[in-house]
Each structure stands twice: as C-alpha cells, then as structure tokens.
Protein backbone atom coordinates (compact mmCIF):
# COMPACT_ATOMS: atom_id res chain seq x y z
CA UNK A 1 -61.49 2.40 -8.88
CA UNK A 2 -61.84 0.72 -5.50
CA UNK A 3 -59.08 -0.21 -2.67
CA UNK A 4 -58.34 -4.28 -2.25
CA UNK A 5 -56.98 -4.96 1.31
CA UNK A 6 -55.42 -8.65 2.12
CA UNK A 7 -53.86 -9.77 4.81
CA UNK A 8 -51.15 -12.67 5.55
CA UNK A 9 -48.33 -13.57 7.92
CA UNK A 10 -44.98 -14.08 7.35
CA UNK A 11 -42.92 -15.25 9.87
CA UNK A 12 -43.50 -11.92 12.67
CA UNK A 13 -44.42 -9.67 9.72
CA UNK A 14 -47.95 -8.59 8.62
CA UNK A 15 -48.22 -8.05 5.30
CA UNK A 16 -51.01 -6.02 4.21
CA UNK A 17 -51.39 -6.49 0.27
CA UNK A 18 -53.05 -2.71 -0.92
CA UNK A 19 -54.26 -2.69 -5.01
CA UNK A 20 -56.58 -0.06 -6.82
CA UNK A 21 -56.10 3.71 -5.53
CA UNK A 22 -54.93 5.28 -2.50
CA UNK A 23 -56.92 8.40 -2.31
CA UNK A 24 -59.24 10.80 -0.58
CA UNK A 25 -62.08 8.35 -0.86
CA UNK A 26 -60.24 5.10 -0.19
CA UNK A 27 -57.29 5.91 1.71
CA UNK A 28 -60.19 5.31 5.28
CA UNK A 29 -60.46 1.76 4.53
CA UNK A 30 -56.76 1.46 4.42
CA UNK A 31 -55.91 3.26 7.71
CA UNK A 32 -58.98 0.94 9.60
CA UNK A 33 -57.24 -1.81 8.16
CA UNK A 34 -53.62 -0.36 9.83
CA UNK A 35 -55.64 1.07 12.72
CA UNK A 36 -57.01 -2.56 13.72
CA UNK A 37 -53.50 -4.81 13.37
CA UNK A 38 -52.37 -2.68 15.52
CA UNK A 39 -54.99 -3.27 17.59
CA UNK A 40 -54.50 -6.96 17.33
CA UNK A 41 -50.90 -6.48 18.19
CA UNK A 42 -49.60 -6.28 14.76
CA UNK A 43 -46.29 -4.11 15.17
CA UNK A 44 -44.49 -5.44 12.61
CA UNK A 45 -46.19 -4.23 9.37
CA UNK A 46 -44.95 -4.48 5.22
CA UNK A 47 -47.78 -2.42 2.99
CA UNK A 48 -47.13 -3.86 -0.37
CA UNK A 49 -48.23 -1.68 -2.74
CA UNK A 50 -47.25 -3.23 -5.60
CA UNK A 51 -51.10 -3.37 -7.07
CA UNK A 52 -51.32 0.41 -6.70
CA UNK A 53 -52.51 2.56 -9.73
CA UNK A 54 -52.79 5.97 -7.65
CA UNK A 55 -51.31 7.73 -4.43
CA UNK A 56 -52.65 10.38 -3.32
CA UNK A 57 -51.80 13.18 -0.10
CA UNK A 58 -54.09 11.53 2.01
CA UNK A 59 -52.88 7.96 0.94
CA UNK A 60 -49.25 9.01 2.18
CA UNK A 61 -51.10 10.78 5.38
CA UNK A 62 -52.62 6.99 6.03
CA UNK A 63 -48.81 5.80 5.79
CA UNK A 64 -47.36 8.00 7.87
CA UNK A 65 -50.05 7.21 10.56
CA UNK A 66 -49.57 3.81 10.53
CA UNK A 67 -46.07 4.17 10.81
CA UNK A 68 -46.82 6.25 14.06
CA UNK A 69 -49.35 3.77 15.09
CA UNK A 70 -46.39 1.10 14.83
CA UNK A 71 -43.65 2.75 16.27
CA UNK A 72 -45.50 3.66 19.66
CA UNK A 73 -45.12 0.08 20.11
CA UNK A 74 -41.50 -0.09 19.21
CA UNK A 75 -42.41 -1.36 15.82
CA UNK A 76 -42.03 -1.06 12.16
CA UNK A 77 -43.48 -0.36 8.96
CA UNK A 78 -42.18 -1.38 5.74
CA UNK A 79 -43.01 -0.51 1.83
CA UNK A 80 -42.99 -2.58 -0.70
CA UNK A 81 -42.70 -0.65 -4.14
CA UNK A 82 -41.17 -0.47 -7.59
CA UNK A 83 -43.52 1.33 -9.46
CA UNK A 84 -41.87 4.50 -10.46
CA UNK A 85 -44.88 6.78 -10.39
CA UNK A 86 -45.51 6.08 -6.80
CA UNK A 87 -42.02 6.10 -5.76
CA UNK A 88 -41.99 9.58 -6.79
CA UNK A 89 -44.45 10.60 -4.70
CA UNK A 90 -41.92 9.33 -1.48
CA UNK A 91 -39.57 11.29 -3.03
CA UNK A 92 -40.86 14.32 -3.58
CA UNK A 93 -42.34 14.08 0.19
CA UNK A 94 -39.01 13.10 1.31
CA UNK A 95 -40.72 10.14 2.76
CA UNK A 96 -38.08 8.20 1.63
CA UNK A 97 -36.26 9.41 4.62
CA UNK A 98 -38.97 8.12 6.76
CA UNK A 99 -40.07 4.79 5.18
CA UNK A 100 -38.15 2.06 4.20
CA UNK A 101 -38.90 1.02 0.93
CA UNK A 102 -38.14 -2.49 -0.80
CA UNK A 103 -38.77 -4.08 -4.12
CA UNK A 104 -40.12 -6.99 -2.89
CA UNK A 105 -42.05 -8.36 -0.06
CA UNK A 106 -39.63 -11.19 0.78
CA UNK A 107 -36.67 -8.28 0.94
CA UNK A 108 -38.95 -6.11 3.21
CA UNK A 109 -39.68 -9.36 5.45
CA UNK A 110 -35.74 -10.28 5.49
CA UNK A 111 -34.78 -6.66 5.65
CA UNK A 112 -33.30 -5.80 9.20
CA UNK A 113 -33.23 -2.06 8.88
C-alpha cells in the first residue's frame, strides 16, 4: 500500500490529508511533506488521518517531529482521528498526552487548545 499526501487551507490551518500506511517505507514522504510547510511557514498544521489503514513506530516518530518542527515556531499540530486501531497506538505511546486529537477536521480547525 502506498502513502496519499494532500494539502489545503483552512482559514490559518494547513491541513495535510494522509491515506494508505504510515510505515517504515512511507512514513519519509510524510515527514518531507511536514518538513517543507514548515518551510513555507506553515505553523499551524491538522494531519488528518482519517484515510489511514496502518501506523507504524516510525509513522508516530514522523508525528512527533513535526510537532517539534511546529512548535519551534510557536505553533501547533493537530490530529484528526477516529479510527480505533490507530487511536490505540496514541494511547499506548501516551501520545495522547502530547497530541491533540479530534474527530473531525472542522473540530481540529475550530479547536483552540
């Protein structure tokens, strides 16, 4: 399975729309994808992931860089997930703690947190 990467704006959000599988072999094209909005001055990011079959270690290690990435510029990174497989995965990490994660993208774009 391959990794599908769009982009769109949304008010001063990014929103970078992620399908297919986050893993060893895909999760590169998903952190040059993070790695250049920032670049761009994109500091205000939502990854929805709602089109993601798989999540791997190195697909959360591409997260938690971005969110770095962000946050050096005083911005923020926001999840958009409900699938419960994946949502495991934060919470097994304990990235919930770290990441805020919404159902939808227009509650991540709203969201204030």
């Amino acid at each position: 399975m391959d990794l599908s990467l769009s982009t769109r704006t949304i008010g001063d959000r990014t929103v970078v729309e992620v399908g297919g599988e986050i893993d060893v072999y895909t999760a590169p094209k998903l952190r040059e994808q993070l790695v250049e909005l920032v670049n761009d001055g994109s500091y205000h990011l939502v990854v929805d992931m709602e089109g993601v079959d798989f999540l791997d270690s190195t697909g959360l290690g591409v997260l938690v860089g971005g969110l770095k990435r962000v946050r050096a510029h005083e911005g923020s990174l926001r999840l958009v997930c409900n699938q419960e497989r994946i949502l495991k995965m934060f919470r097994i990490t304990g990235l919930t703690k770290v990441f805020p994660i919404h159902t939808s993208v227009e509650d991540a774009v709203q969201a204030t947190d």
